[in-house]
Protein backbone atom coordinates (compact mmCIF):
# COMPACT_ATOMS: atom_id res chain seq x y z
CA UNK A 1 -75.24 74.42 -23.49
CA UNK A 2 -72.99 76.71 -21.55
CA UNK A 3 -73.69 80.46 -22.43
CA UNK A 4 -69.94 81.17 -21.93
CA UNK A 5 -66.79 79.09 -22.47
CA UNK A 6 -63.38 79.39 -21.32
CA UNK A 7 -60.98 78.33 -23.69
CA UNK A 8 -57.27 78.27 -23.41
CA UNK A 9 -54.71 76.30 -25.45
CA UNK A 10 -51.94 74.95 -22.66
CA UNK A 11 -49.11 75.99 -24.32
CA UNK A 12 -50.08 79.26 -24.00
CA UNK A 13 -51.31 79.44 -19.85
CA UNK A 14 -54.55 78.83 -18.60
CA UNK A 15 -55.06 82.71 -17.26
CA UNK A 16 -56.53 80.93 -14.00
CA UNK A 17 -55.42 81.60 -10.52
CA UNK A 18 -54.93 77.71 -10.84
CA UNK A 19 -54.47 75.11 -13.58
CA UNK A 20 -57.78 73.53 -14.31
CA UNK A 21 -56.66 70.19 -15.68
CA UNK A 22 -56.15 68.42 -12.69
CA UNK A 23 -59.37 69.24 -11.47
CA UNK A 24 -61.29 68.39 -14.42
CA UNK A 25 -59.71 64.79 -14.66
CA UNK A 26 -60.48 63.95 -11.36
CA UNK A 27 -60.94 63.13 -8.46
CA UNK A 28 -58.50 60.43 -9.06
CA UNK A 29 -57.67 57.62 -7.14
CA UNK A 30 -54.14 58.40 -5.36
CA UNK A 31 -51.35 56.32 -5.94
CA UNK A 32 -49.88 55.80 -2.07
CA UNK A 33 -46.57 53.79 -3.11
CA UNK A 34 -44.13 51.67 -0.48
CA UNK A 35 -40.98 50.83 -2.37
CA UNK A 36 -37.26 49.81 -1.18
CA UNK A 37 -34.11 51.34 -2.23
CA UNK A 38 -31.77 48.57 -3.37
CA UNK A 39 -29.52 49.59 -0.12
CA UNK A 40 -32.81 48.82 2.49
CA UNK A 41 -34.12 52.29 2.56
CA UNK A 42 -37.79 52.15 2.62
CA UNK A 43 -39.90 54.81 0.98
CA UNK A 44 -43.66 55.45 1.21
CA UNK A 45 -45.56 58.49 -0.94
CA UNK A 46 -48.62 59.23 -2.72
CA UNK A 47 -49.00 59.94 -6.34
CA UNK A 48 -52.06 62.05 -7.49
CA UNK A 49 -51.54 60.54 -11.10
CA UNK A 50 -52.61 56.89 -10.63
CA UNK A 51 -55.12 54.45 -12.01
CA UNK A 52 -55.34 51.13 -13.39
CA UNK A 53 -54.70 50.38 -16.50
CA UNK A 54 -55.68 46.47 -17.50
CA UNK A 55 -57.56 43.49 -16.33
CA UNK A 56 -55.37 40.24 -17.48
CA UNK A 57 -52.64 40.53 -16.03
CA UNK A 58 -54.30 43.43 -13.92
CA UNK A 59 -51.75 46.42 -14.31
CA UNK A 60 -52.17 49.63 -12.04
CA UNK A 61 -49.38 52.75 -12.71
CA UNK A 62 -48.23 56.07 -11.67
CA UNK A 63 -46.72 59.25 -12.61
CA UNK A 64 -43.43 60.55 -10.78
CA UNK A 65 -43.18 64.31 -12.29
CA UNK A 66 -39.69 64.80 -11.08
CA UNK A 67 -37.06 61.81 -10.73
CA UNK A 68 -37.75 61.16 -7.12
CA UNK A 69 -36.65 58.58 -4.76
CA UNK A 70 -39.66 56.43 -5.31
CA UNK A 71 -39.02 55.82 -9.01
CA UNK A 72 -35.40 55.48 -8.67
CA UNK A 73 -36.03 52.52 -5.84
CA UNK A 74 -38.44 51.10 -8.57
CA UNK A 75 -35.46 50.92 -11.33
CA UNK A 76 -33.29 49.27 -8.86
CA UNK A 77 -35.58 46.60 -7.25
CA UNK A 78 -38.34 46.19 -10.01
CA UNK A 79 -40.99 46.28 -7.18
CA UNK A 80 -43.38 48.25 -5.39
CA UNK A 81 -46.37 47.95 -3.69
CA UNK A 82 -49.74 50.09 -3.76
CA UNK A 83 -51.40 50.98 -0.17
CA UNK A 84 -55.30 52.55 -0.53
CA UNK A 85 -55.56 55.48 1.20
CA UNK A 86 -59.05 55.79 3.06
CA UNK A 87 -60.74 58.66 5.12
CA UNK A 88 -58.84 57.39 8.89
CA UNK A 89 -55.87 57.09 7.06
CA UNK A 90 -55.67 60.73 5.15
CA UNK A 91 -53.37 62.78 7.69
CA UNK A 92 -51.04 60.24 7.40
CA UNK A 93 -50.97 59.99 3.57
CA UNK A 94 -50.54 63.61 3.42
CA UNK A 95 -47.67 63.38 6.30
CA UNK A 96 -45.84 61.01 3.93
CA UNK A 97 -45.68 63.22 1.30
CA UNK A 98 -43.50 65.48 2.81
CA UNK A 99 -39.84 66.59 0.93
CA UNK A 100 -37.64 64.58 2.80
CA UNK A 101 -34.24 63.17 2.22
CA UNK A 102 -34.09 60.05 0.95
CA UNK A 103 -32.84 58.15 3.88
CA UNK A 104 -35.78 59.82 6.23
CA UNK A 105 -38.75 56.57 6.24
CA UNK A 106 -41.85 58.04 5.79
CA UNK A 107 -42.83 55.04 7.45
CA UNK A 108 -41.68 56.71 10.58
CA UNK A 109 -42.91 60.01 9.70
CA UNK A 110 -46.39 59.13 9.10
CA UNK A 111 -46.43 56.62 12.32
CA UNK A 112 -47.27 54.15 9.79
CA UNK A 113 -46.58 49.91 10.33
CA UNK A 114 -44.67 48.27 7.57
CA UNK A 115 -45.77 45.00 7.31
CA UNK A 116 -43.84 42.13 5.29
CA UNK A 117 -45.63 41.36 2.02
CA UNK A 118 -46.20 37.77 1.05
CA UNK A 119 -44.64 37.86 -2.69
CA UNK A 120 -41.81 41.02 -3.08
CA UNK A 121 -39.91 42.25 -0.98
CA UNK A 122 -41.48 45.88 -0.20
CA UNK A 123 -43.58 45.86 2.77
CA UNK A 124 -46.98 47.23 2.41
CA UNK A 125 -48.87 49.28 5.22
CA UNK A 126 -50.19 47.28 7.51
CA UNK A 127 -52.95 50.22 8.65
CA UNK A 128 -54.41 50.52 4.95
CA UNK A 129 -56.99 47.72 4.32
CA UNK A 130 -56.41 46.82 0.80
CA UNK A 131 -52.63 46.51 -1.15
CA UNK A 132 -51.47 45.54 -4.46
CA UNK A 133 -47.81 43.88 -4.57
CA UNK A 134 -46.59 44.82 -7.70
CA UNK A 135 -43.76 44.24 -10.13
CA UNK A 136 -41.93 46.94 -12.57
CA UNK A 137 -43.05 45.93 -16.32
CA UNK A 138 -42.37 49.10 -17.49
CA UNK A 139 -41.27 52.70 -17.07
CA UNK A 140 -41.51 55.52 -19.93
CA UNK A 141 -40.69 58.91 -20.07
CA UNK A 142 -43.22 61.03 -21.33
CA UNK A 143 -42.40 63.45 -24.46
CA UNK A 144 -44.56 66.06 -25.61
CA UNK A 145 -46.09 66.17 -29.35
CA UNK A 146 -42.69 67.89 -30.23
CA UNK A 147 -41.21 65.15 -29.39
CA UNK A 148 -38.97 66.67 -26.50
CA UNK A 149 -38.84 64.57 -23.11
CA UNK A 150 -40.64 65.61 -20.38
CA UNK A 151 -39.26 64.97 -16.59
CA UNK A 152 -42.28 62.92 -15.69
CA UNK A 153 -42.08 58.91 -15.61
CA UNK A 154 -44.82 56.17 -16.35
CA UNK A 155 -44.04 53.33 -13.76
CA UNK A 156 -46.25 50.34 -14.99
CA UNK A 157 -46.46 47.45 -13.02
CA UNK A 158 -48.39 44.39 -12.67
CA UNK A 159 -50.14 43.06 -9.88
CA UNK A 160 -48.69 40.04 -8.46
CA UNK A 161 -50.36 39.99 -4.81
CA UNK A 162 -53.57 41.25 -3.51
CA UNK A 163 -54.11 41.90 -0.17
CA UNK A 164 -58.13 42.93 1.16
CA UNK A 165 -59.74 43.41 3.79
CA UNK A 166 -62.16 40.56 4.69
CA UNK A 167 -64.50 43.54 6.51
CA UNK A 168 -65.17 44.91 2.77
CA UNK A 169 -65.92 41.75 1.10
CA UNK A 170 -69.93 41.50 1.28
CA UNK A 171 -70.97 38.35 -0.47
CA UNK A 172 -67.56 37.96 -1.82
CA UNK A 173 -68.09 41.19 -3.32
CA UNK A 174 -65.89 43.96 -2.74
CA UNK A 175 -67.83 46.87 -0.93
CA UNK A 176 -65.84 50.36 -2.50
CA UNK A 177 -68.46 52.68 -0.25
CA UNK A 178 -67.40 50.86 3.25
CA UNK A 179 -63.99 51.27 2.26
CA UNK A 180 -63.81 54.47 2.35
CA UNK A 181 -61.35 55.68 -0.44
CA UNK A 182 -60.36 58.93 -0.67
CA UNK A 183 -59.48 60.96 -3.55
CA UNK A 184 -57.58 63.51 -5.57
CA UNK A 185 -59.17 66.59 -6.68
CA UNK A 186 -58.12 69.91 -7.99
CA UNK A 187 -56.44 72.82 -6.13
CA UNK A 188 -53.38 72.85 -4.14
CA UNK A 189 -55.46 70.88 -1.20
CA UNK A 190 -58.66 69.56 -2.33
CA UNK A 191 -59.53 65.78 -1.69
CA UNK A 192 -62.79 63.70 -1.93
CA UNK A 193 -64.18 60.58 -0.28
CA UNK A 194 -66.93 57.81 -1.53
CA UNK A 195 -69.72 56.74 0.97
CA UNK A 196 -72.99 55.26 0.03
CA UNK A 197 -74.56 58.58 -1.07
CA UNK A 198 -72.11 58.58 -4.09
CA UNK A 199 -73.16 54.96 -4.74
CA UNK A 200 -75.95 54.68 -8.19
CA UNK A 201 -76.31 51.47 -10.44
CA UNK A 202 -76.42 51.39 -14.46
CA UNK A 203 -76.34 47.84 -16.37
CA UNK A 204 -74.53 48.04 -19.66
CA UNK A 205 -76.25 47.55 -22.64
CA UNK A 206 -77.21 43.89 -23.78
């Protein structure tokens, strides 16, 4: 056991030169989102709150902390889709996160290809080697245990289109090492990737 422990409630501050929560749930897989505006606009940025969230029907989701143009294109069209960022591809995520107006496409920014998905009508990247088309089942704003909203929103939405790789499909199964996702860690710039090394095997229990 740990000879010394840090403790903090959250409420209260963390007394860290930076917040340790992000860190410690992580790294996380980042959520790099392509959505439309209802008037055309496109809009592409990452999310460092993302995951999946069920098998059938799969359902992946996101967390906008602020109501930015990316959830508000989501309310209007009901669609997104997801884009994995890998290792070749991580200058360009980060490019896309910039603060931009909403008319600027990130698209552009990042000198990124939007490429026409097959089932909604928000193209996907065509540089990132695995996407999710997705549509809107559900968005929540958070509240805390006070009950008091929170300006962060839940955007659930369920796969509808999947688009891989066939590179990363080894035996029909889908190699995550060769892929080469990266990931969101703590700090203000702190990312990780998965290669082979990370790889180990453990069958559940019968």
């Amino acid at each position: 056991m740990p000879d010394a422990i840090h403790f903090y409630e959250p409420r209260h501050g963390h007394r860290l030169p930076h917040d340790p929560f992000n860190a410690i749930v992580g790294p996380r897989p980042i959520g790099w989102i392509s959505s439309r505006s209802s008037a055309g606009a496109l809009n592409l940025a990452p999310y460092s709150f993302f995951n999946a969230f069920n098998y059938t029907p799969p359902i992946v989701g996101f967390a906008s902390i602020g109501y930015k143009d990316t959830l508000r294109n989501i309310e209007q069209t009901g669609e997104f889709a997801w884009n994995l960022a890998t290792r070749p591809l991580a200058e360009a995520m980060n490019q896309s996160c910039a603060a931009v107006a909403p008319e600027v496409n990130e698209f552009e920014l990042a000198g990124l290809t939007p490429l026409d998905s097959r089932v909604i009508a928000v193209p996907r990247v065509a540089e990132s080697p695995v996407s999710f088309e997705c549509r809107r089942t559900q968005i929540v704003q958070l509240q805390g245990t006070d009950g008091a909203k929170v300006p962060t929103w839940l955007v659930l939405g369920e796969v509808v289109a999947v688009h891989i790789a066939q590179s990363l499909l080894k035996d029909g199964v889908y190699d995550t090492a060769a892929a080469g996702h990266i990931l969101r860690g703590g700090g203000p710039a702190d990312y990780f990737s998965i290669g082979p090394e990370q790889l180990f095997r453990m069958r559940r229990p019968q």
